[in-house]
N, C-alpha and C. Protein backbone atom coordinates (compact mmCIF):
# COMPACT_ATOMS: atom_id res chain seq x y z
N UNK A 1 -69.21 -6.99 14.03
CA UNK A 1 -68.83 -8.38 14.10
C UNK A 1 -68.29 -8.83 12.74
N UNK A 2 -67.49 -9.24 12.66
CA UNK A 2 -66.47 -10.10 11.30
C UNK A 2 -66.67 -11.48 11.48
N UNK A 3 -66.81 -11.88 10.67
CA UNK A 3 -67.50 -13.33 10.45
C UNK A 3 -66.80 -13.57 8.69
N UNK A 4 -66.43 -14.91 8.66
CA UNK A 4 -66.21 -15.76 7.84
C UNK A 4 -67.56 -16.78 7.38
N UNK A 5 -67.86 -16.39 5.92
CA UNK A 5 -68.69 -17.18 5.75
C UNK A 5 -68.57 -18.70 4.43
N UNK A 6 -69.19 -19.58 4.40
CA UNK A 6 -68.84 -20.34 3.20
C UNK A 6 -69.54 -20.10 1.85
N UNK A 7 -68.31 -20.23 1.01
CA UNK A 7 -68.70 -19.82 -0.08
C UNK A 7 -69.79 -21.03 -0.95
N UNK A 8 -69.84 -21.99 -0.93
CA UNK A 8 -71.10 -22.83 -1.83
C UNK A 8 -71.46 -24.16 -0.21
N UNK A 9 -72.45 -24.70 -0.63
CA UNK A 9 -72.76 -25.61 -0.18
C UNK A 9 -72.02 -27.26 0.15
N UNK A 10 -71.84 -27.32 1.38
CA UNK A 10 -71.32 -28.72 1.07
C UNK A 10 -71.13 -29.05 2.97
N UNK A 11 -70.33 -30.27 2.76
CA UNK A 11 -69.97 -30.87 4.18
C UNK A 11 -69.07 -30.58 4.70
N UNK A 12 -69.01 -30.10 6.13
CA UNK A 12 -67.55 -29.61 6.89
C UNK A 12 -66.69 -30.86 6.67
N UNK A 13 -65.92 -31.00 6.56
CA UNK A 13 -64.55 -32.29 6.62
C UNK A 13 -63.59 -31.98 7.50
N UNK A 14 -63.54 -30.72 7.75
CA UNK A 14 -62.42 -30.61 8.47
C UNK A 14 -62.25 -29.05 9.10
N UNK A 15 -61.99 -29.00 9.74
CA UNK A 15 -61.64 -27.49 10.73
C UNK A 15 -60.29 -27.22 11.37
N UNK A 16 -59.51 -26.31 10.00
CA UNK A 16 -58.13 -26.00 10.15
C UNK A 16 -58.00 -25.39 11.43
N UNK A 17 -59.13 -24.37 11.95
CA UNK A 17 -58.33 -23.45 13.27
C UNK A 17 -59.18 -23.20 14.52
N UNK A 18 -58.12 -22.98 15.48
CA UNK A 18 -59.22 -23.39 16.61
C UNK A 18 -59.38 -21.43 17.54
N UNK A 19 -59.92 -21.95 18.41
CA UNK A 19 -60.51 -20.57 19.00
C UNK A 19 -58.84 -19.77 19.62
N UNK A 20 -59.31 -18.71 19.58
CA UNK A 20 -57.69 -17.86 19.41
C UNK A 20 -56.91 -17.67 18.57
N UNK A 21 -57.18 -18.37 17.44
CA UNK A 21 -56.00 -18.44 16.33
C UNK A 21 -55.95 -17.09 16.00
N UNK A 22 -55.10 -16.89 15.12
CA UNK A 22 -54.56 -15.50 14.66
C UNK A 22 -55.00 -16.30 13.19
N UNK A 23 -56.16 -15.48 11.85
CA UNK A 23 -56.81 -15.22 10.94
C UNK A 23 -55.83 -14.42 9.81
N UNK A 24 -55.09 -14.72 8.79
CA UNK A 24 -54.50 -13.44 7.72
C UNK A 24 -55.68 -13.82 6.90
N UNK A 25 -55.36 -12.86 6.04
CA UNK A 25 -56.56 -13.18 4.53
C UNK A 25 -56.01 -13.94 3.74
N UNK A 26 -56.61 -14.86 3.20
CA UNK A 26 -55.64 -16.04 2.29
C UNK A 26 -55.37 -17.45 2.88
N UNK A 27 -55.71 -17.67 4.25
CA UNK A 27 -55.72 -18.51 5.10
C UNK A 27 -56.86 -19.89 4.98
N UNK A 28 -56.40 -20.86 4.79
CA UNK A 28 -57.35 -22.03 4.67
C UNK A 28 -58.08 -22.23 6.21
N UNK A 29 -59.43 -22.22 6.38
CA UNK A 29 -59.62 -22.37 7.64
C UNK A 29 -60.74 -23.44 7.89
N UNK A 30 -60.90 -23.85 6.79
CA UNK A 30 -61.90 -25.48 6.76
C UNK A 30 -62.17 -26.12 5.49
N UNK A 31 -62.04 -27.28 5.59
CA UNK A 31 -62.32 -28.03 4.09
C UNK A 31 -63.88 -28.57 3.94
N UNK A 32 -64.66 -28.45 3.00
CA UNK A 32 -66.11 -28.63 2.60
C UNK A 32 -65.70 -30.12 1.33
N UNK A 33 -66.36 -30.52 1.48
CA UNK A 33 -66.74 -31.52 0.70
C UNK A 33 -68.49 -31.26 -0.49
N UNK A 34 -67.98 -30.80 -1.42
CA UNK A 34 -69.26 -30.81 -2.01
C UNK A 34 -68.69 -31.52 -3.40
N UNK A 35 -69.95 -32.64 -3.77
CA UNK A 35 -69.95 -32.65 -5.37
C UNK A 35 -68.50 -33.81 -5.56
N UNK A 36 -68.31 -34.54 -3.84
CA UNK A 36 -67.14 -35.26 -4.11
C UNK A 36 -65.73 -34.98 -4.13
N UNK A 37 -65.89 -33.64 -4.09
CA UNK A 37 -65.00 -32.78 -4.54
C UNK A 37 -64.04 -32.20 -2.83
N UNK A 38 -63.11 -31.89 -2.58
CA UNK A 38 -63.13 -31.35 -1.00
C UNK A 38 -62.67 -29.63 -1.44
N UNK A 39 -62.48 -29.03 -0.98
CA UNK A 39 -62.41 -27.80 -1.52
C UNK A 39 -62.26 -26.83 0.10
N UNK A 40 -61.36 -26.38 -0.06
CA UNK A 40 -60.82 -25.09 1.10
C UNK A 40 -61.71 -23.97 1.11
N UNK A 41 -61.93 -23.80 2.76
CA UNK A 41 -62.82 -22.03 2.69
C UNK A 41 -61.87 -21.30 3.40
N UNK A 42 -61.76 -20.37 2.43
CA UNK A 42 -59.81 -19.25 2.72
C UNK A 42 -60.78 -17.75 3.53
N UNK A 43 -60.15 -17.72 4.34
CA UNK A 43 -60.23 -16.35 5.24
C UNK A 43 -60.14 -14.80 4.20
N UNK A 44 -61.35 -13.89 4.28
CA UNK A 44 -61.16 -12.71 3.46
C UNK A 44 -60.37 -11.51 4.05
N UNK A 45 -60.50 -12.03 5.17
CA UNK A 45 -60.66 -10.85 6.32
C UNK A 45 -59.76 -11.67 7.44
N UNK A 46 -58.95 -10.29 8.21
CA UNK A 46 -57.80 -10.58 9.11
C UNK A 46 -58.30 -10.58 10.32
N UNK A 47 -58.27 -11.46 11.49
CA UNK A 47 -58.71 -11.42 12.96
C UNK A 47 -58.36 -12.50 13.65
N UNK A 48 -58.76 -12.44 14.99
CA UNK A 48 -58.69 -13.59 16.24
C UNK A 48 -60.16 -14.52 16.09
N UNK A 49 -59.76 -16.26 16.07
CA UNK A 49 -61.00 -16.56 16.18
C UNK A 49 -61.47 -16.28 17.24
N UNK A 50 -62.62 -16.15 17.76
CA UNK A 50 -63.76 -15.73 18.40
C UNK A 50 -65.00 -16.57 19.25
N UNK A 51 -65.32 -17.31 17.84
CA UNK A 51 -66.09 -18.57 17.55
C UNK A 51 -66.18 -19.35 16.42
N UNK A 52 -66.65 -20.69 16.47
CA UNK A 52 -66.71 -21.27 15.59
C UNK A 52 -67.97 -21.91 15.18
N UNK A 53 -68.71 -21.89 14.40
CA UNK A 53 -70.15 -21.83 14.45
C UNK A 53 -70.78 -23.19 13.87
N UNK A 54 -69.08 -24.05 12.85
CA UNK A 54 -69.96 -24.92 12.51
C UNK A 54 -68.87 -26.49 12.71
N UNK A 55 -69.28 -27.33 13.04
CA UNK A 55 -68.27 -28.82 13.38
C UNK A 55 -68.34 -29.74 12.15
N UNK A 56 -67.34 -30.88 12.51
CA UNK A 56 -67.03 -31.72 11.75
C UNK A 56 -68.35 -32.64 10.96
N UNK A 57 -68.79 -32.40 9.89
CA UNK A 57 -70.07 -33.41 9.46
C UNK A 57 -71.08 -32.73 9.53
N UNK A 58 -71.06 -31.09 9.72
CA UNK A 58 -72.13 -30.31 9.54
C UNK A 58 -72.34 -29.49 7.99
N UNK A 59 -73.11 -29.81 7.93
CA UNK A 59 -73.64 -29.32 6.46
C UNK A 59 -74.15 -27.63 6.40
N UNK A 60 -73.13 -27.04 5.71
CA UNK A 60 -73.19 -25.46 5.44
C UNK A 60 -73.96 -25.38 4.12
N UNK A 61 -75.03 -24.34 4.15
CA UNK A 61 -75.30 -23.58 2.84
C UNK A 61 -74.73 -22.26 2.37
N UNK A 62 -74.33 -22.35 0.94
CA UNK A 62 -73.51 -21.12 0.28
C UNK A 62 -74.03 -19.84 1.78
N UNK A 63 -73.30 -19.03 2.15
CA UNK A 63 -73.00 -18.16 2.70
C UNK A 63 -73.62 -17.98 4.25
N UNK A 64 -73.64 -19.16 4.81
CA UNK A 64 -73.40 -19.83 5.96
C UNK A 64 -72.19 -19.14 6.71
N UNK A 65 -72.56 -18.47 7.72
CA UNK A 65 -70.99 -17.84 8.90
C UNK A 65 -70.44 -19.32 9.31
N UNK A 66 -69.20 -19.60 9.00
CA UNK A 66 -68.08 -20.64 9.31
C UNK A 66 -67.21 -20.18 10.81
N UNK A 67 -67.14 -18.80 11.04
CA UNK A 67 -66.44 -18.65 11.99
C UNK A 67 -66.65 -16.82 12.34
N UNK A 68 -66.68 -16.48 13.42
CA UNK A 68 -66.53 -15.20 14.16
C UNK A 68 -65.26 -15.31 14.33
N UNK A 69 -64.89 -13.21 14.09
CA UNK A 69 -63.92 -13.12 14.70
C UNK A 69 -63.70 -11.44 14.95
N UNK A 70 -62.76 -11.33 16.00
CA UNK A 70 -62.72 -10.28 16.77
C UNK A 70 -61.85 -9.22 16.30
């Protein structure tokens, strides 16, 4: 299983991609809000989304799975 996870702590704001998308590495695929700050979580790894594990106003901790993929 390939999974996208977030890199620090903070608030979902936003969810660039939806189920099916096509994943490159380098890819912005949700914005976090921590510290005031909004900040992009970029894809490491190439795939189909799958699932999406976390919604708008949900609060991720550093290395939290953001998204499955196939």
């Amino acid at each position: 299983m390939k999974q996208i996870s977030s890199h620090m702590a903070g608030v979902v704001i936003d969810i660039l991609v939806s189920l099916g998308d096509n994943i490159s590495s380098g890819m912005e695929i949700a914005i976090l809000e921590s510290m005031k700050m909004q900040l992009p979580i970029e894809a490491e790894i190439e795939g189909i989304v799958k699932e999406i594990k976390v919604s708008k106003g949900d609060f991720v901790n550093e290395g939290e799975p953001v998204l499955i993929l196939e």
